[in-house]
Protein backbone atom coordinates (compact mmCIF):
# COMPACT_ATOMS: atom_id res chain seq x y z
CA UNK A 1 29.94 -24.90 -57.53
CA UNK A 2 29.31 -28.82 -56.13
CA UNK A 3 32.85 -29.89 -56.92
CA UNK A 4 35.30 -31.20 -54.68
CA UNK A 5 39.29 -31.07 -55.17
CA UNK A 6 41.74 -33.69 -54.70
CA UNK A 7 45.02 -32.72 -53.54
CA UNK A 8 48.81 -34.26 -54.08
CA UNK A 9 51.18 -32.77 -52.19
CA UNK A 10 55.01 -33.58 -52.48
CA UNK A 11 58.27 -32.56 -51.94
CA UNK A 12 61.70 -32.80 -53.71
CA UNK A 13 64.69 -35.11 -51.11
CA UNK A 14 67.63 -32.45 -51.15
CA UNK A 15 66.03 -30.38 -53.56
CA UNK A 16 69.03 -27.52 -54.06
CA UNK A 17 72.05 -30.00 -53.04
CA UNK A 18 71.28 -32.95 -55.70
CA UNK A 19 71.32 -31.36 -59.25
CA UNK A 20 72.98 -33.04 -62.31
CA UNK A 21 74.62 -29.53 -63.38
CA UNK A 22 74.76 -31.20 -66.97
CA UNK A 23 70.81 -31.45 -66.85
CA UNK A 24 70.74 -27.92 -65.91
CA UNK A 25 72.92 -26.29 -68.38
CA UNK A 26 70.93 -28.39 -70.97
CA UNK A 27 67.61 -26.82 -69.79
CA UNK A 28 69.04 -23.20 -69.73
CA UNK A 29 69.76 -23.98 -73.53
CA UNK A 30 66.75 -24.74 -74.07
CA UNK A 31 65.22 -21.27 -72.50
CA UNK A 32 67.00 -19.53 -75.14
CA UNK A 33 70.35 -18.14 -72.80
CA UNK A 34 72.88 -16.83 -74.78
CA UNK A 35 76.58 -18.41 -74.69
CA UNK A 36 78.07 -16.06 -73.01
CA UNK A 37 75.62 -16.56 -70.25
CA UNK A 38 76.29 -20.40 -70.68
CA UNK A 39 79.70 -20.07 -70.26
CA UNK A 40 79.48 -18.07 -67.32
CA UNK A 41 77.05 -20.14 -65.47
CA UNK A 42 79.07 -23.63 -66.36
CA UNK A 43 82.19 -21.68 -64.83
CA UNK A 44 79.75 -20.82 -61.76
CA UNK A 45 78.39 -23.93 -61.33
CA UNK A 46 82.04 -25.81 -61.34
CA UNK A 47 82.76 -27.57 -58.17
CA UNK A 48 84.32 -25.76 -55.22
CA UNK A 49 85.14 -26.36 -51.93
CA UNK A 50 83.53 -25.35 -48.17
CA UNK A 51 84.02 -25.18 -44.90
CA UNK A 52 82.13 -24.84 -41.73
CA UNK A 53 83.82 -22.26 -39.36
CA UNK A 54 82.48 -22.23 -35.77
CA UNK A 55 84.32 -19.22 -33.78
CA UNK A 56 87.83 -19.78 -34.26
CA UNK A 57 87.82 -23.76 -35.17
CA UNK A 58 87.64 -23.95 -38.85
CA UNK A 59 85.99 -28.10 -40.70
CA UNK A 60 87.57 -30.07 -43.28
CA UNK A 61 87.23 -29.10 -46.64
CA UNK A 62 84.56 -30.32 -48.59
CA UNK A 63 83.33 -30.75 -51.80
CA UNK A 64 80.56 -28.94 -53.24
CA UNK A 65 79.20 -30.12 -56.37
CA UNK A 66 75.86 -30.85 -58.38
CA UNK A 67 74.07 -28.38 -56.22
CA UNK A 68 72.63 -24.55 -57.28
CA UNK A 69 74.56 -23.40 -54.20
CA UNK A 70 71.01 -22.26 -51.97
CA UNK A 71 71.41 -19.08 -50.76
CA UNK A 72 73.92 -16.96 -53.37
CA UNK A 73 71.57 -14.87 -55.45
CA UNK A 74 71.73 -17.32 -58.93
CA UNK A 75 70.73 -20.32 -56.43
CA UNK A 76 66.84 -19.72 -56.46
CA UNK A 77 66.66 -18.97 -60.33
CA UNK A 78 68.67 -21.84 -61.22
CA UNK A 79 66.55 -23.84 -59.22
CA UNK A 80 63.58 -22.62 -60.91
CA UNK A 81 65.15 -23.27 -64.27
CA UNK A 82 65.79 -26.74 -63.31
CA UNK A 83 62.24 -28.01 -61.38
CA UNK A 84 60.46 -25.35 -63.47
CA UNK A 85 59.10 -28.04 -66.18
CA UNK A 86 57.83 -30.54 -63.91
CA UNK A 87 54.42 -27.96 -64.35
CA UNK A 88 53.93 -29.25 -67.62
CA UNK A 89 54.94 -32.84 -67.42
CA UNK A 90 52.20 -34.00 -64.30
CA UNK A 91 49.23 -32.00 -65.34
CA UNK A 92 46.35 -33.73 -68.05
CA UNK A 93 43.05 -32.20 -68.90
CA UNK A 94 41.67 -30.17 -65.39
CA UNK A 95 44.81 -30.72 -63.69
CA UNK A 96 47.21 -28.08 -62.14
CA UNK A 97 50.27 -28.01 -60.81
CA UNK A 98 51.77 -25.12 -58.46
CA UNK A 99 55.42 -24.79 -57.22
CA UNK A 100 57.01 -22.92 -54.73
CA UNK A 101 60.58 -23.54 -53.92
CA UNK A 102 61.22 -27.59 -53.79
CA UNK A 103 57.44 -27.79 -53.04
CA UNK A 104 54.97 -29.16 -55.23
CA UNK A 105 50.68 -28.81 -55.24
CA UNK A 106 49.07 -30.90 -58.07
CA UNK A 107 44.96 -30.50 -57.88
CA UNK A 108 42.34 -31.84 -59.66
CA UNK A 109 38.57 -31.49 -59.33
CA UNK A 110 35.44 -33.10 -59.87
CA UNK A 111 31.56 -33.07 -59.36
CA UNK A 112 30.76 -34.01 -55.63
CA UNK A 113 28.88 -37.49 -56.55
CA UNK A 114 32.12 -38.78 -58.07
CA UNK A 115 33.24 -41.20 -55.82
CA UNK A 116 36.29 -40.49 -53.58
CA UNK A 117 38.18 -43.70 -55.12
CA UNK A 118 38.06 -42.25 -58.44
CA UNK A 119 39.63 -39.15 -57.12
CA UNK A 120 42.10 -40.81 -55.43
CA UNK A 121 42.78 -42.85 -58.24
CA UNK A 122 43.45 -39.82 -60.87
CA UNK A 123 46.08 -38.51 -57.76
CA UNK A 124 47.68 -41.59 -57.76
CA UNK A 125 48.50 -41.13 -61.84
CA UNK A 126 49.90 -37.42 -60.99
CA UNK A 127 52.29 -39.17 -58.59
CA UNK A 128 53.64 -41.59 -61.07
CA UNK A 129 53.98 -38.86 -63.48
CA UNK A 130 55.85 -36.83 -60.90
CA UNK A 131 57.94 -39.66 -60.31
CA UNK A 132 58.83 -40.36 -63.78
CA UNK A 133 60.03 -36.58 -64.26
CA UNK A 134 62.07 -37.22 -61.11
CA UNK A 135 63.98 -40.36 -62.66
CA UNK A 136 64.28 -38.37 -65.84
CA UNK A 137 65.96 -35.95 -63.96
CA UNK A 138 67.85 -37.84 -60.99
CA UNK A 139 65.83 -36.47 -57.84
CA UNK A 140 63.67 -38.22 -55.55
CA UNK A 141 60.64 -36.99 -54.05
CA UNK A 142 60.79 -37.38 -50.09
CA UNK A 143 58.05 -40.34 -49.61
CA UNK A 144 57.12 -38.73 -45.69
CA UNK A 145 56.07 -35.49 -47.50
CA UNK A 146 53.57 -37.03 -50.49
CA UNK A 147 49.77 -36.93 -49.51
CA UNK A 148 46.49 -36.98 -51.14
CA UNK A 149 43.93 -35.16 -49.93
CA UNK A 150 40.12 -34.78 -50.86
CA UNK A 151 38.85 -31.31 -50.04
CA UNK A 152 34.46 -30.79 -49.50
CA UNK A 153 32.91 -29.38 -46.81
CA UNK A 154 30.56 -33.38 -47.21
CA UNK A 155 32.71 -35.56 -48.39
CA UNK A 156 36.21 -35.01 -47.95
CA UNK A 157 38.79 -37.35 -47.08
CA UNK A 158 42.14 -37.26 -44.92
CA UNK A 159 43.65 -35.35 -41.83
CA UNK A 160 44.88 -31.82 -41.73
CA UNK A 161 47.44 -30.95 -43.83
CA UNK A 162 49.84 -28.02 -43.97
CA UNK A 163 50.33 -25.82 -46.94
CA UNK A 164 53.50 -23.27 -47.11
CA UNK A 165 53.22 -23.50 -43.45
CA UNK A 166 49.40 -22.91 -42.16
CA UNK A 167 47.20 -25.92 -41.49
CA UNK A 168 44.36 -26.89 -43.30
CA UNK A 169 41.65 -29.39 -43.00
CA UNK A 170 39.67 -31.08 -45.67
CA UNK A 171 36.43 -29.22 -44.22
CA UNK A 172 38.12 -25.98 -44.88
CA UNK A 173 36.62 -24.49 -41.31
CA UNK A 174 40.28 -23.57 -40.50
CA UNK A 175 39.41 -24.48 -36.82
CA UNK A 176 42.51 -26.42 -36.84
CA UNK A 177 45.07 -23.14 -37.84
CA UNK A 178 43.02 -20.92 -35.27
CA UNK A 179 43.96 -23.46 -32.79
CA UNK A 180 47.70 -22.92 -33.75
CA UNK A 181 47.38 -19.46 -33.90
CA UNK A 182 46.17 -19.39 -30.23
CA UNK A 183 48.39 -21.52 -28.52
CA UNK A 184 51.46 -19.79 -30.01
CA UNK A 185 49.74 -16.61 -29.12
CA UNK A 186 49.01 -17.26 -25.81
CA UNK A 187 52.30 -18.01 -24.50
CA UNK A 188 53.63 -14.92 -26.04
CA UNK A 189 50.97 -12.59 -24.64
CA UNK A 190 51.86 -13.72 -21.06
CA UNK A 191 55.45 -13.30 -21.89
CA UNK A 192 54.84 -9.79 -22.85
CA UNK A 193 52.81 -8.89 -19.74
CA UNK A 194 55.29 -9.78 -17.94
CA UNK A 195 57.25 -6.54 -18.91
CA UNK A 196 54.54 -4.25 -18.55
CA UNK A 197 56.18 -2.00 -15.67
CA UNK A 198 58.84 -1.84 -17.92
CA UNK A 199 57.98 -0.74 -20.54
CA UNK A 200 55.34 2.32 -21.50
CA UNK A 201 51.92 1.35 -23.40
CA UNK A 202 53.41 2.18 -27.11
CA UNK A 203 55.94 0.35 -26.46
CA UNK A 204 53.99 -2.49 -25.52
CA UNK A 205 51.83 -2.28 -28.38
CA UNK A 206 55.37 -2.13 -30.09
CA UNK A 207 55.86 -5.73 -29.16
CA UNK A 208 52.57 -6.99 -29.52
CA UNK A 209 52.47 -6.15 -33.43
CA UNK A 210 56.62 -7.54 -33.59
CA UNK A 211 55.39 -10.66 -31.88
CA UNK A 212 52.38 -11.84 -32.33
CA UNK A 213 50.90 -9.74 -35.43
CA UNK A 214 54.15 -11.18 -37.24
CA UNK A 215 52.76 -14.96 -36.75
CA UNK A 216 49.44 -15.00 -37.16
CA UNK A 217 49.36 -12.64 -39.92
CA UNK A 218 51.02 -14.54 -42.61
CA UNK A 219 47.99 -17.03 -42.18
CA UNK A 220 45.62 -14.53 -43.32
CA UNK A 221 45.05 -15.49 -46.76
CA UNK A 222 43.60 -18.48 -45.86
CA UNK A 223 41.85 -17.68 -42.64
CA UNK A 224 38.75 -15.92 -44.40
CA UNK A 225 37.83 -19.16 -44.91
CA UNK A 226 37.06 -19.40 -41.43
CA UNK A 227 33.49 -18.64 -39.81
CA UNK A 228 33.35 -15.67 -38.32
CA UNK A 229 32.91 -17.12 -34.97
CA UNK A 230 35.97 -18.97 -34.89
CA UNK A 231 37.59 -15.31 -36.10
CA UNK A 232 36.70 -13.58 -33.41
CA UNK A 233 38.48 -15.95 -31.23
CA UNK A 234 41.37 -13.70 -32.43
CA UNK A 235 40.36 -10.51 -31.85
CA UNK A 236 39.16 -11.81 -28.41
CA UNK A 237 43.13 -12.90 -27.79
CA UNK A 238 43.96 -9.41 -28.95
CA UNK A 239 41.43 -7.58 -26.67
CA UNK A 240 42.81 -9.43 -23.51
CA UNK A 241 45.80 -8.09 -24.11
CA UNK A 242 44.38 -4.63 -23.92
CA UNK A 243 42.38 -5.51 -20.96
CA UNK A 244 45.22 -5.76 -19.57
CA UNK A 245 46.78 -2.89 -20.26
CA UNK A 246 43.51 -1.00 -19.46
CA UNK A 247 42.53 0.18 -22.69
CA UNK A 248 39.51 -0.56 -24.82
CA UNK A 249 40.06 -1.54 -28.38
CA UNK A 250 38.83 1.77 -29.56
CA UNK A 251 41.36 3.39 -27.85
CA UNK A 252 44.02 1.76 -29.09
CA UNK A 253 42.89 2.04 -32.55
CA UNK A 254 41.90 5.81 -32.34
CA UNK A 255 45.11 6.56 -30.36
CA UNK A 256 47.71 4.14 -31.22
CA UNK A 257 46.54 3.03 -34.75
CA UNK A 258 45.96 -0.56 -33.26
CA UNK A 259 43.45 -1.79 -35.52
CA UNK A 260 41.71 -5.18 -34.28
CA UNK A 261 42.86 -8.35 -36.24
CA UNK A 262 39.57 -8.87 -38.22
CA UNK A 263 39.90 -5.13 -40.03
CA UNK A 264 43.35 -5.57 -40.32
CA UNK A 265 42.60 -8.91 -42.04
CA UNK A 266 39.89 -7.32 -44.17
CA UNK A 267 42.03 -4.32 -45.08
CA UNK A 268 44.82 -6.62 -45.96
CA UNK A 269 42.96 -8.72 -48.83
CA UNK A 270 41.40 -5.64 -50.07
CA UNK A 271 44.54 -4.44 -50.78
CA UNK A 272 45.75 -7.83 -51.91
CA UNK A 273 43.07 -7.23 -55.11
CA UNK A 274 44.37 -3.71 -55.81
CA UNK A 275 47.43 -5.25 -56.31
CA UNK A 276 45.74 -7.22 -58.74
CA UNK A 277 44.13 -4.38 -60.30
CA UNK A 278 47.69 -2.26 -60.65
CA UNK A 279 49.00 -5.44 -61.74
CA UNK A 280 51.87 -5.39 -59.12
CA UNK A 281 51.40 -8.92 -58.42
CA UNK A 282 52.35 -12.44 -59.64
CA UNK A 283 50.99 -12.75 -63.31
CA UNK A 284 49.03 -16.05 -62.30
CA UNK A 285 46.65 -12.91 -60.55
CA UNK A 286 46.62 -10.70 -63.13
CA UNK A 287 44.81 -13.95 -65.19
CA UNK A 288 42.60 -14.19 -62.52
CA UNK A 289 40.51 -12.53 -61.06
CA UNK A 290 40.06 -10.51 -64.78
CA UNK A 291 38.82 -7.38 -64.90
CA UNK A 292 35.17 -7.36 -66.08
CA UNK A 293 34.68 -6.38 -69.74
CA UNK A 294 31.53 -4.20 -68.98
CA UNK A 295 32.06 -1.52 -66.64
CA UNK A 296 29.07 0.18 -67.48
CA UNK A 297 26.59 0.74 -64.19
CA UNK A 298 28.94 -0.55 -62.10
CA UNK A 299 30.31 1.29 -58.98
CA UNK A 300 33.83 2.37 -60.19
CA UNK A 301 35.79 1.78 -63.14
CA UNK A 302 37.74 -1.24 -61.90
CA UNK A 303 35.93 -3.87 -61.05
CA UNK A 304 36.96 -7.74 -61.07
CA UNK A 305 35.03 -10.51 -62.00
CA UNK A 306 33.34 -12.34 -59.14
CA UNK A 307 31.48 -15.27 -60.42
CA UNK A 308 29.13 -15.20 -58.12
CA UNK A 309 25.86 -16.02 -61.03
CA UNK A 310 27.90 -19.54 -61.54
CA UNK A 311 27.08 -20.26 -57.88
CA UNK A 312 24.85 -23.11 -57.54
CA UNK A 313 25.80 -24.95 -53.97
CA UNK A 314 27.88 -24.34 -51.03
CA UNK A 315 27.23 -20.37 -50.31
CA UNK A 316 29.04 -20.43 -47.29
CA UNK A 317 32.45 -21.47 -48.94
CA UNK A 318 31.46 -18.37 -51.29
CA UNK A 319 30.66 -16.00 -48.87
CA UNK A 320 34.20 -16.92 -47.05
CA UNK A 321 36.30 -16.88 -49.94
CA UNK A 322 38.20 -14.16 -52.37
CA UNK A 323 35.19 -13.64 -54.21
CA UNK A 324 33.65 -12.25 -52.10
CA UNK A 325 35.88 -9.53 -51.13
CA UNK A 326 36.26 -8.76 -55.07
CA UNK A 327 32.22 -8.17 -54.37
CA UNK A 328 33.30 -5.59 -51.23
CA UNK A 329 36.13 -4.09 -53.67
CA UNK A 330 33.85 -3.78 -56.62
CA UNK A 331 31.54 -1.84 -54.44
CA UNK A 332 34.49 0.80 -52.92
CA UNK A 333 34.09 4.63 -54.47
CA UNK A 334 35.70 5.56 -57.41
CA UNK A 335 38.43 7.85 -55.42
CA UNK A 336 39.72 4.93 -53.63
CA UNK A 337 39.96 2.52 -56.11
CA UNK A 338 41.97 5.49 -57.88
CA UNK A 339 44.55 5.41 -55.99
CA UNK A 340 47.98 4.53 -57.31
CA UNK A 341 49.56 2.72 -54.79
CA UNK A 342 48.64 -0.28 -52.36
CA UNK A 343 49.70 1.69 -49.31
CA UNK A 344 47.31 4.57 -49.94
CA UNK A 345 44.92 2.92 -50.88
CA UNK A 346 44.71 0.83 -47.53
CA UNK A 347 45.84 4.26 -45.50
CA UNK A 348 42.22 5.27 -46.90
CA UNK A 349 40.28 2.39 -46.24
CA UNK A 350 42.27 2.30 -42.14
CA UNK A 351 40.91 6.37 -41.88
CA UNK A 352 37.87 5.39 -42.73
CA UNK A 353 37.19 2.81 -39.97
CA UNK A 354 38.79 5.10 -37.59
CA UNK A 355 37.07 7.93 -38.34
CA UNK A 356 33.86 5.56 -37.47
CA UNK A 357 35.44 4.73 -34.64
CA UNK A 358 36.24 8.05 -33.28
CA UNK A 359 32.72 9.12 -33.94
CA UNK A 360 30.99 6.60 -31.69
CA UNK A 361 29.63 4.74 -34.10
CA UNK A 362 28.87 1.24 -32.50
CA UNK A 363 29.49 -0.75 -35.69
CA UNK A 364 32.98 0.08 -36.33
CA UNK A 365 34.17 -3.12 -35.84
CA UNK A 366 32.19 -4.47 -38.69
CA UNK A 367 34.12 -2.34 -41.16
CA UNK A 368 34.22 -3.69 -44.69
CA UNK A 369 32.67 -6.68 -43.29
CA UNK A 370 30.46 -7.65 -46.15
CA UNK A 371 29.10 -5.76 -48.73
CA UNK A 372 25.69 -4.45 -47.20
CA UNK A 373 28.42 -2.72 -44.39
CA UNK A 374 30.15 -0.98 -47.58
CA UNK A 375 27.14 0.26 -49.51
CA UNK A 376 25.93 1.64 -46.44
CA UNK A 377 28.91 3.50 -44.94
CA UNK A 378 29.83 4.81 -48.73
CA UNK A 379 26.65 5.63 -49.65
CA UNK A 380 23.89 4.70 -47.69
């Protein structure tokens, strides 16, 4: 809608291993844990000692103290008790502030002819906020993992960044986390066709969705930013490997149930919003995307609010965002939509691209590819 985001993106030194257990206890208190929970969490969180034992050759003991103890199953909640309020004390007027594990996103936002500087300038006040909470609560924030970034497909400002682990330029084209995706991919593929007198095609296949489906799935939330062109440079990795193995893609997804990336992709945020809508997600989604309060004339009974009358600039970002696949989803028949589970519902939306497949139909590909491809396969 003509605004551009500025980005602060830190990181907590130590984060599980350097906590004031006195701080800690004092910020359970004030969540409202009762004292015998108190009691046994202070007893918990005494110090102890550890070891390191390598075969048969056991360390020195050493102390463990002031830490959450990463990795028993109190150590993440504790830790979310203790960095948990840092939301509220950086964030002022438009700001927001996101946290997962010791990481920490802080955005802001502004109309497009506000000068970067400015930006930059209201960043640089959610860092010394940050920093204040962290001398309020003895931890430092790692000074090689804080950025600021300016995000516009005109005027952004900085290099690619990574976010919980995929790369992401300023542009938002994704070009840069495609790249990654194919040069891991590559390597792995050849690897793989290495073995292929060893092993029978399923098998293969097998591997192929272990090893490579594993990595460059997880990116998939962010990749529909992507043009399409630069998408299909990973279904084009994925049909080389079937080459191959002389098979055609329709084979292997009529036969095998090896569905190209893009439709798994497309399948995969569809059902990401019907988790939404059987609110079996994280309750920042169930907030948004709301449901919309009139569903009167609409296609089904569920549909989400899309927003797309409040665009005004940038279509493309639109058209390659969430929002647009809560268009495709508003737009899916009632008995889909019905179903009660994430699993069925994307077992449906898989049959139906197959079943296109298996009857020739040229376009198959395209399946829930925008909404004109839905209206028309559902009811056209």
């Amino acid at each position: 809608t003509g605004f551009k985001i500025g980005v602060y993106l830190s990181d907590i030194s130590g984060a599980f291993d350097k906590i004031n257990t006195c701080l800690l206890l004092g910020k359970l208190v004030q969540l409202g844990l009762p004292d015998t929970f108190l009691d046994f969490l202070n007893s918990f969180l005494l110090p102890r000692e550890g070891y390191v034992t390598v075969e048969n050759a056991v360390s020195e003991a050493m102390c463990l103290c002031d830490m959450v103890f990463q990795g028993t199953v109190l150590g993440q909640c504790l830790w979310n008790a203790f960095f948990g309020d840092v939301a509220m004390a950086i964030p002022s007027g438009r700001q927001v502030v996101n946290l997962f594990a010791d990481d920490l996103t802080a955005t802001t936002s502004c109309v497009a002819t506000v000068s970067n500087d400015f930006l930059k300038c209201e960043l640089r006040d959610m860092q010394r906020r940050t920093h204040e909470w962290g001398r309020q609560n003895q931890v430092t924030f790692d000074p090689a993992k804080e950025l600021f970034r300016i995000v516009h497909p005109r005027e952004s400002d900085g290099d690619v960044f990574k976010m919980l682990g995929t790369d992401i330029d300023c542009e938002l084209t994704m070009v840069d986390c495609i790249e990654t995706i194919l040069s891991k991919g590559r390597p792995k593929i050849r690897a793989l066709l290495r073995l292929r007198n060893m092993y029978n095609v399923k098998s293969m296949l097998i591997q192929y969705k272990t090893h490579v489906w594993s990595a460059t799935e997880y990116h998939n939330g962010a990749l529909i930013l992507a043009l399409p062109t630069q998408l299909q440079r990973i279904d084009k990795m994925q049909r080389w490997f079937l080459h191959e193995l002389d098979m055609t893609d329709t084979e292997a997804f009529v036969v095998y149930n090896f569905a190209p990336p893009s439709i798994r992709r497309r399948i995969g945020i569809l059902g990401f919003l019907h988790k939404r809508v059987l609110e079996v997600c994280h309750p920042a989604m169930v907030k948004d995307p709301k449901l919309e309060s009139v569903q009167a004339g609409r296609y089904h009974t569920r549909t989400l609010e899309s927003h797309w009358s409040e665009v005004n600039s940038h279509s493309r970002l639109f058209n390659n965002s969430l929002y647009m696949y809560i268009l495709m989803y508003n737009r899916l028949p009632q008995e889909i939509v019905d179903c009660t589970s994430v699993s069925s519902f994307q077992k449906k939306l898989t049959k139906c691209a197959k079943d296109r497949a298996e009857q020739g139909n040229t376009n198959w590909r395209c399946s829930y590819k925008d909404c004109k491809d839905v209206v028309d396969y559902f009811y056209g």
